[in-house]
PDB file of N, CA and C in Angstrom:
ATOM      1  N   UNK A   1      56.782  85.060 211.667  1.00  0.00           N
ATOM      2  CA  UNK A   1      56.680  85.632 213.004  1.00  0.00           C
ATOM      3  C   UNK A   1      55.652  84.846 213.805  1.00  0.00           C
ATOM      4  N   UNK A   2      55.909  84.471 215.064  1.00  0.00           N
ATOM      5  CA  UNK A   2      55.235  83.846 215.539  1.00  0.00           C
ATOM      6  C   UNK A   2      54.710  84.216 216.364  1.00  0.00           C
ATOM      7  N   UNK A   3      53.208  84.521 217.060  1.00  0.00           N
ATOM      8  CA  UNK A   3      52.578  85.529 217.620  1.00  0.00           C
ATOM      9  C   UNK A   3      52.306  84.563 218.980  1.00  0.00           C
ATOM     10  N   UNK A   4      52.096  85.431 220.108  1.00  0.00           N
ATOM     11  CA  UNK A   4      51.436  84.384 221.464  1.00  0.00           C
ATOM     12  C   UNK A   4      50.197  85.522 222.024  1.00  0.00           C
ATOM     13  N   UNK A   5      49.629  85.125 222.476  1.00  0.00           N
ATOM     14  CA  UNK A   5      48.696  85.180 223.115  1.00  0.00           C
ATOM     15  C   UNK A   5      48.632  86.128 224.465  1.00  0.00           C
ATOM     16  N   UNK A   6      48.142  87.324 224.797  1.00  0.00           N
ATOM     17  CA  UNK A   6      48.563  87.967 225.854  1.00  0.00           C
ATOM     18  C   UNK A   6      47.953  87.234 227.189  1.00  0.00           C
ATOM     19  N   UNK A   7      49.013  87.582 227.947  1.00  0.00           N
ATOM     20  CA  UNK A   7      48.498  86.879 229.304  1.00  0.00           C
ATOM     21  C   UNK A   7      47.943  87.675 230.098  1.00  0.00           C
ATOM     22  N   UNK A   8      46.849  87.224 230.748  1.00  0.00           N
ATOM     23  CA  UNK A   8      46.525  87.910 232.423  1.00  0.00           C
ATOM     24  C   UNK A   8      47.500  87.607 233.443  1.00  0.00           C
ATOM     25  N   UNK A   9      47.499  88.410 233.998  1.00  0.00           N
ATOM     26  CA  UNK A   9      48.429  88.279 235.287  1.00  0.00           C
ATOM     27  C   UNK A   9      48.128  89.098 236.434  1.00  0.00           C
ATOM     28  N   UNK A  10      49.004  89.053 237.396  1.00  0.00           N
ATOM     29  CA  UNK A  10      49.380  90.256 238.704  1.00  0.00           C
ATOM     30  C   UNK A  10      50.669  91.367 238.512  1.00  0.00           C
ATOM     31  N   UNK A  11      51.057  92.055 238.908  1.00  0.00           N
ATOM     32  CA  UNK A  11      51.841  92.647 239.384  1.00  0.00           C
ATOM     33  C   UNK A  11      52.545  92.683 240.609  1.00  0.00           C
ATOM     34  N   UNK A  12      53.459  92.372 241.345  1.00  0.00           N
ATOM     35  CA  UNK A  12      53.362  92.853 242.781  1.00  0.00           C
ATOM     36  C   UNK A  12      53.869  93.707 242.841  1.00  0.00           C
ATOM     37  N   UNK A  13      53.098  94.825 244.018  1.00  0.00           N
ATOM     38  CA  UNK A  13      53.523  96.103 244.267  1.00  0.00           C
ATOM     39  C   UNK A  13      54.707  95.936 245.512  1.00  0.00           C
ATOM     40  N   UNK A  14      55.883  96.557 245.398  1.00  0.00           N
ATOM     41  CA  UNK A  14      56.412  96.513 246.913  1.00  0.00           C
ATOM     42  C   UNK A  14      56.976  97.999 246.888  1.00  0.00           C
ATOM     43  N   UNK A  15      56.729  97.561 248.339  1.00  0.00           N
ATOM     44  CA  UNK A  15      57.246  99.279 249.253  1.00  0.00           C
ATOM     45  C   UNK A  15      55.902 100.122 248.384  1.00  0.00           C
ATOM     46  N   UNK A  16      54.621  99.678 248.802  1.00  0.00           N
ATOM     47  CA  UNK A  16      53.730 100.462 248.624  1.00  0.00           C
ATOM     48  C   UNK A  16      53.762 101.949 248.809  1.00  0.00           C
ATOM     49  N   UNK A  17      53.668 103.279 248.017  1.00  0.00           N
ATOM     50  CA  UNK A  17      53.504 104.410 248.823  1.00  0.00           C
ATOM     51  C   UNK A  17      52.089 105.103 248.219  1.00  0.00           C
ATOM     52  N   UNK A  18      51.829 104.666 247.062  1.00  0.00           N
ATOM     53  CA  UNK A  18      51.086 105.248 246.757  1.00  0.00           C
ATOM     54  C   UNK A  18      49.783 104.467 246.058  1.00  0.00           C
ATOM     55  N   UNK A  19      50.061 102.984 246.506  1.00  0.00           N
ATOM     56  CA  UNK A  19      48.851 101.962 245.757  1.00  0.00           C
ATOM     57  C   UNK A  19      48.573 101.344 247.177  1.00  0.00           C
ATOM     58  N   UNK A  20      47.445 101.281 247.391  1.00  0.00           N
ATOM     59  CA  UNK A  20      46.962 100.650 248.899  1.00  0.00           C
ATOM     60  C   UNK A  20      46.606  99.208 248.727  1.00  0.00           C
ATOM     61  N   UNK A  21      47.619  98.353 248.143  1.00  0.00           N
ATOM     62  CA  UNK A  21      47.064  97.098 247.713  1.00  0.00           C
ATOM     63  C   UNK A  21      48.696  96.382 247.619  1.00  0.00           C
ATOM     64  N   UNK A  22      49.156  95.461 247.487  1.00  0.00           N
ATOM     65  CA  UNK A  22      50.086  94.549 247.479  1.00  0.00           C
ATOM     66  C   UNK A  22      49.602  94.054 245.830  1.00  0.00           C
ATOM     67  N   UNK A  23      49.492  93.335 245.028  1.00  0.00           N
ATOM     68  CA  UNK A  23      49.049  93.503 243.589  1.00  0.00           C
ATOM     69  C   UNK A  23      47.948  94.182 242.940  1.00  0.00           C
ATOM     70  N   UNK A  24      48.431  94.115 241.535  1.00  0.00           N
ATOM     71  CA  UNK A  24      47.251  95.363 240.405  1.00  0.00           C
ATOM     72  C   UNK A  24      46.976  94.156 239.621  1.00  0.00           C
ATOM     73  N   UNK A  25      46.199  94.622 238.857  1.00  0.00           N
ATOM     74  CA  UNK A  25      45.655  93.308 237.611  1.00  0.00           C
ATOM     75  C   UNK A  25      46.967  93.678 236.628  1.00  0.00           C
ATOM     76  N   UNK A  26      47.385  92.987 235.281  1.00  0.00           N
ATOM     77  CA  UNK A  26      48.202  93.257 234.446  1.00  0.00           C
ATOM     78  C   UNK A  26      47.881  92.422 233.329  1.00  0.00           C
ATOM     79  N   UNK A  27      47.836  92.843 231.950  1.00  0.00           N
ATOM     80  CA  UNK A  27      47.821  92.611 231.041  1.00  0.00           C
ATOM     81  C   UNK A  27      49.365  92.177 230.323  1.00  0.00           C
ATOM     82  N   UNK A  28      49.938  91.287 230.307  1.00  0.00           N
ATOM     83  CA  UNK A  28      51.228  90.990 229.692  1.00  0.00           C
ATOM     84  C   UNK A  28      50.899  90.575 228.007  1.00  0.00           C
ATOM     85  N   UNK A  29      51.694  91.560 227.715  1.00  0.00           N
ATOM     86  CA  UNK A  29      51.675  91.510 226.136  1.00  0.00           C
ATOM     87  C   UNK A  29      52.813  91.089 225.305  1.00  0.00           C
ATOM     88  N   UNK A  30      53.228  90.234 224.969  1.00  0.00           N
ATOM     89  CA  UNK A  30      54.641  90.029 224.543  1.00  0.00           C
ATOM     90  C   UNK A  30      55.173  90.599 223.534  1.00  0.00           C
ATOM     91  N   UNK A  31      56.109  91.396 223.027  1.00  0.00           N
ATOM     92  CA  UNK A  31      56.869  92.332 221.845  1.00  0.00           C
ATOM     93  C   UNK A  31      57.879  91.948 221.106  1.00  0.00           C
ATOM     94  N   UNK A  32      58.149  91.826 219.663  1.00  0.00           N
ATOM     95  CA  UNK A  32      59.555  91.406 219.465  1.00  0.00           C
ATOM     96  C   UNK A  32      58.875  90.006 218.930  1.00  0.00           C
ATOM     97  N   UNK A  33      59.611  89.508 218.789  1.00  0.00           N
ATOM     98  CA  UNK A  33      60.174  87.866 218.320  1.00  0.00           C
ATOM     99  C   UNK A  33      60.426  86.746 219.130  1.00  0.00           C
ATOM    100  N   UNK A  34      60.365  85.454 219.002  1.00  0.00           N
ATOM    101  CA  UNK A  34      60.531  84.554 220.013  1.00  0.00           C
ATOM    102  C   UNK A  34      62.287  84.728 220.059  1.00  0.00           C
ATOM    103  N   UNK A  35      63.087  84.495 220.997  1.00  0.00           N
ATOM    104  CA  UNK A  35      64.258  84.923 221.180  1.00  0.00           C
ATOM    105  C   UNK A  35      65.081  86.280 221.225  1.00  0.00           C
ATOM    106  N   UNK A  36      64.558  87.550 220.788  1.00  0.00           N
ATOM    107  CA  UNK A  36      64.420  88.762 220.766  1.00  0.00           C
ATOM    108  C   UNK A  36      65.115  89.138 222.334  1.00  0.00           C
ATOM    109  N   UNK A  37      66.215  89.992 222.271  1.00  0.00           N
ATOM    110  CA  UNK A  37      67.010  90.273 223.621  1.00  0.00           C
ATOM    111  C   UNK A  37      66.418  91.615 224.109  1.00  0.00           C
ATOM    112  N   UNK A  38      65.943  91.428 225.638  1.00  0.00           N
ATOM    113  CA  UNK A  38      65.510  92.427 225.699  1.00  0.00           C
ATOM    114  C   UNK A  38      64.528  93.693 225.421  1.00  0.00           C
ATOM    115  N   UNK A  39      63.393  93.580 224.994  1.00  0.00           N
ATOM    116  CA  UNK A  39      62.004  93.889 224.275  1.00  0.00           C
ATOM    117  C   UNK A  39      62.697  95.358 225.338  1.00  0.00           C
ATOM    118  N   UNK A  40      62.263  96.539 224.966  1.00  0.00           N
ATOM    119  CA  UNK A  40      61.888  97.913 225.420  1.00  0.00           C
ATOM    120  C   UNK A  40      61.435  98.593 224.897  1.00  0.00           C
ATOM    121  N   UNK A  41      60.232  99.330 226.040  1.00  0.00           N
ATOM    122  CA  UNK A  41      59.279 100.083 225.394  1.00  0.00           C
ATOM    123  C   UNK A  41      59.779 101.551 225.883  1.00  0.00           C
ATOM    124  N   UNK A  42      59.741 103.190 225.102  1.00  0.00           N
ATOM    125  CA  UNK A  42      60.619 104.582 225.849  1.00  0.00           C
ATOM    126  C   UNK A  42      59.303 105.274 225.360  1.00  0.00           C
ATOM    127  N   UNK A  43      59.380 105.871 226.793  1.00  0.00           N
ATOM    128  CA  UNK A  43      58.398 107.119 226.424  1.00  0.00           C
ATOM    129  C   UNK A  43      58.900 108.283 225.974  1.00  0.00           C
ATOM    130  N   UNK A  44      58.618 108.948 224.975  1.00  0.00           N
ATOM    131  CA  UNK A  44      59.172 109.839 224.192  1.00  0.00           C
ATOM    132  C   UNK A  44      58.747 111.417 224.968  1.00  0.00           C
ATOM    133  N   UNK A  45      59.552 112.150 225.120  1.00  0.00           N
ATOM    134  CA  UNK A  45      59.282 113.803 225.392  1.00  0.00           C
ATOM    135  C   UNK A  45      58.332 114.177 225.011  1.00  0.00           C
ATOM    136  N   UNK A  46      57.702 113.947 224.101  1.00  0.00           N
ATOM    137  CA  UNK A  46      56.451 114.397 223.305  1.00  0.00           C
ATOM    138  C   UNK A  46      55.419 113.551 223.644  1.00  0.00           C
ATOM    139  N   UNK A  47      55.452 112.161 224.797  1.00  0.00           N
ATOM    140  CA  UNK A  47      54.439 111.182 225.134  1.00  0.00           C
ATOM    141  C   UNK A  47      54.506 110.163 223.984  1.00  0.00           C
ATOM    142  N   UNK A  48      54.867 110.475 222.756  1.00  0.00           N
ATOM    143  CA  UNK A  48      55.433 109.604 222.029  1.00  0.00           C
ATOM    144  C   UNK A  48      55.655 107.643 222.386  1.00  0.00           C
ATOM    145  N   UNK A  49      54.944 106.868 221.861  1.00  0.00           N
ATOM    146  CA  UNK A  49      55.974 105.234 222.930  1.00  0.00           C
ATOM    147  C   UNK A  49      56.395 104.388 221.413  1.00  0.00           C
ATOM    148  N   UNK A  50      58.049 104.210 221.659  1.00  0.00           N
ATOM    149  CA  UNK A  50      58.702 103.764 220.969  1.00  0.00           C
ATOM    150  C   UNK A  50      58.731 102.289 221.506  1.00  0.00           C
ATOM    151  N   UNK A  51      59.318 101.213 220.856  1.00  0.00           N
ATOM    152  CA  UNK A  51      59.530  99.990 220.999  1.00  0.00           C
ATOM    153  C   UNK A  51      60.281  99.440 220.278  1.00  0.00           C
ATOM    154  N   UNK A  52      61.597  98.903 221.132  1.00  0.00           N
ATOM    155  CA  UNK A  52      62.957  98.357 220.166  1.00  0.00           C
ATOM    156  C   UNK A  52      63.406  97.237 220.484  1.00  0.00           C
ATOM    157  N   UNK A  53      63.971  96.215 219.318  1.00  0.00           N
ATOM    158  CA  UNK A  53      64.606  95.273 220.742  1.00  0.00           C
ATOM    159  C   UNK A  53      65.711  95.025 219.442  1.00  0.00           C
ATOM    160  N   UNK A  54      66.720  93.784 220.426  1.00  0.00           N
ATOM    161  CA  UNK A  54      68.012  94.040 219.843  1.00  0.00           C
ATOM    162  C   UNK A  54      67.915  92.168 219.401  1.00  0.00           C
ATOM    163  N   UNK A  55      68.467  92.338 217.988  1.00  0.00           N
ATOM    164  CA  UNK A  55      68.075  90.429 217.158  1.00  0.00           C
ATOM    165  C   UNK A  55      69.352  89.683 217.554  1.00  0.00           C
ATOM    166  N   UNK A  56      69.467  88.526 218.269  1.00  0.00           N
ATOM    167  CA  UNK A  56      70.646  88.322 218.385  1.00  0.00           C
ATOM    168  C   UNK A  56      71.232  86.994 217.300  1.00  0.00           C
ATOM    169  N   UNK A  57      72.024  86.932 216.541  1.00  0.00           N
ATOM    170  CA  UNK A  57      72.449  85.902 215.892  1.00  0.00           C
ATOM    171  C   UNK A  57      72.969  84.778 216.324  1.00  0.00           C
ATOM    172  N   UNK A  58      72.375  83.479 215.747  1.00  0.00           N
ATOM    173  CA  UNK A  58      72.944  82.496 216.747  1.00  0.00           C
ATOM    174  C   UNK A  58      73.777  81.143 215.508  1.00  0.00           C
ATOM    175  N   UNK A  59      74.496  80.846 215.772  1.00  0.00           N
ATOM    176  CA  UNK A  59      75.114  79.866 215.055  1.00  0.00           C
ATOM    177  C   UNK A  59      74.781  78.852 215.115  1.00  0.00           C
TER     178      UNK A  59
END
């Protein structure tokens, strides 16, 4: 498994309604595997946070 390094970043906010700023700071964390389809993280009913992603096979 090959691990990377989390990035700093921005966010941009659009159609502000409730953040009085155009970007937030962001922490990008990468999940999954290098090639990994789709990384998702679900918040569970219970606050619960799941994380799945789907392996794709390649020939």
């Amino acid at each position: 498994m090959q691990t990377t390094k989390p990035n700093n970043d921005t966010i941009e906010v659009r159609n502000p309604k409730t953040f009085k700023t155009d970007k937030i700071p962001a922490q990008r964390i990468p999940i999954g595997q290098p090639g990994d389809y789709k990384p998702c993280i679900e918040k569970l009913p219970d606050n619960e946070k799941k994380d799945s992603v789907t392996h794709l096979k390649t020939h």
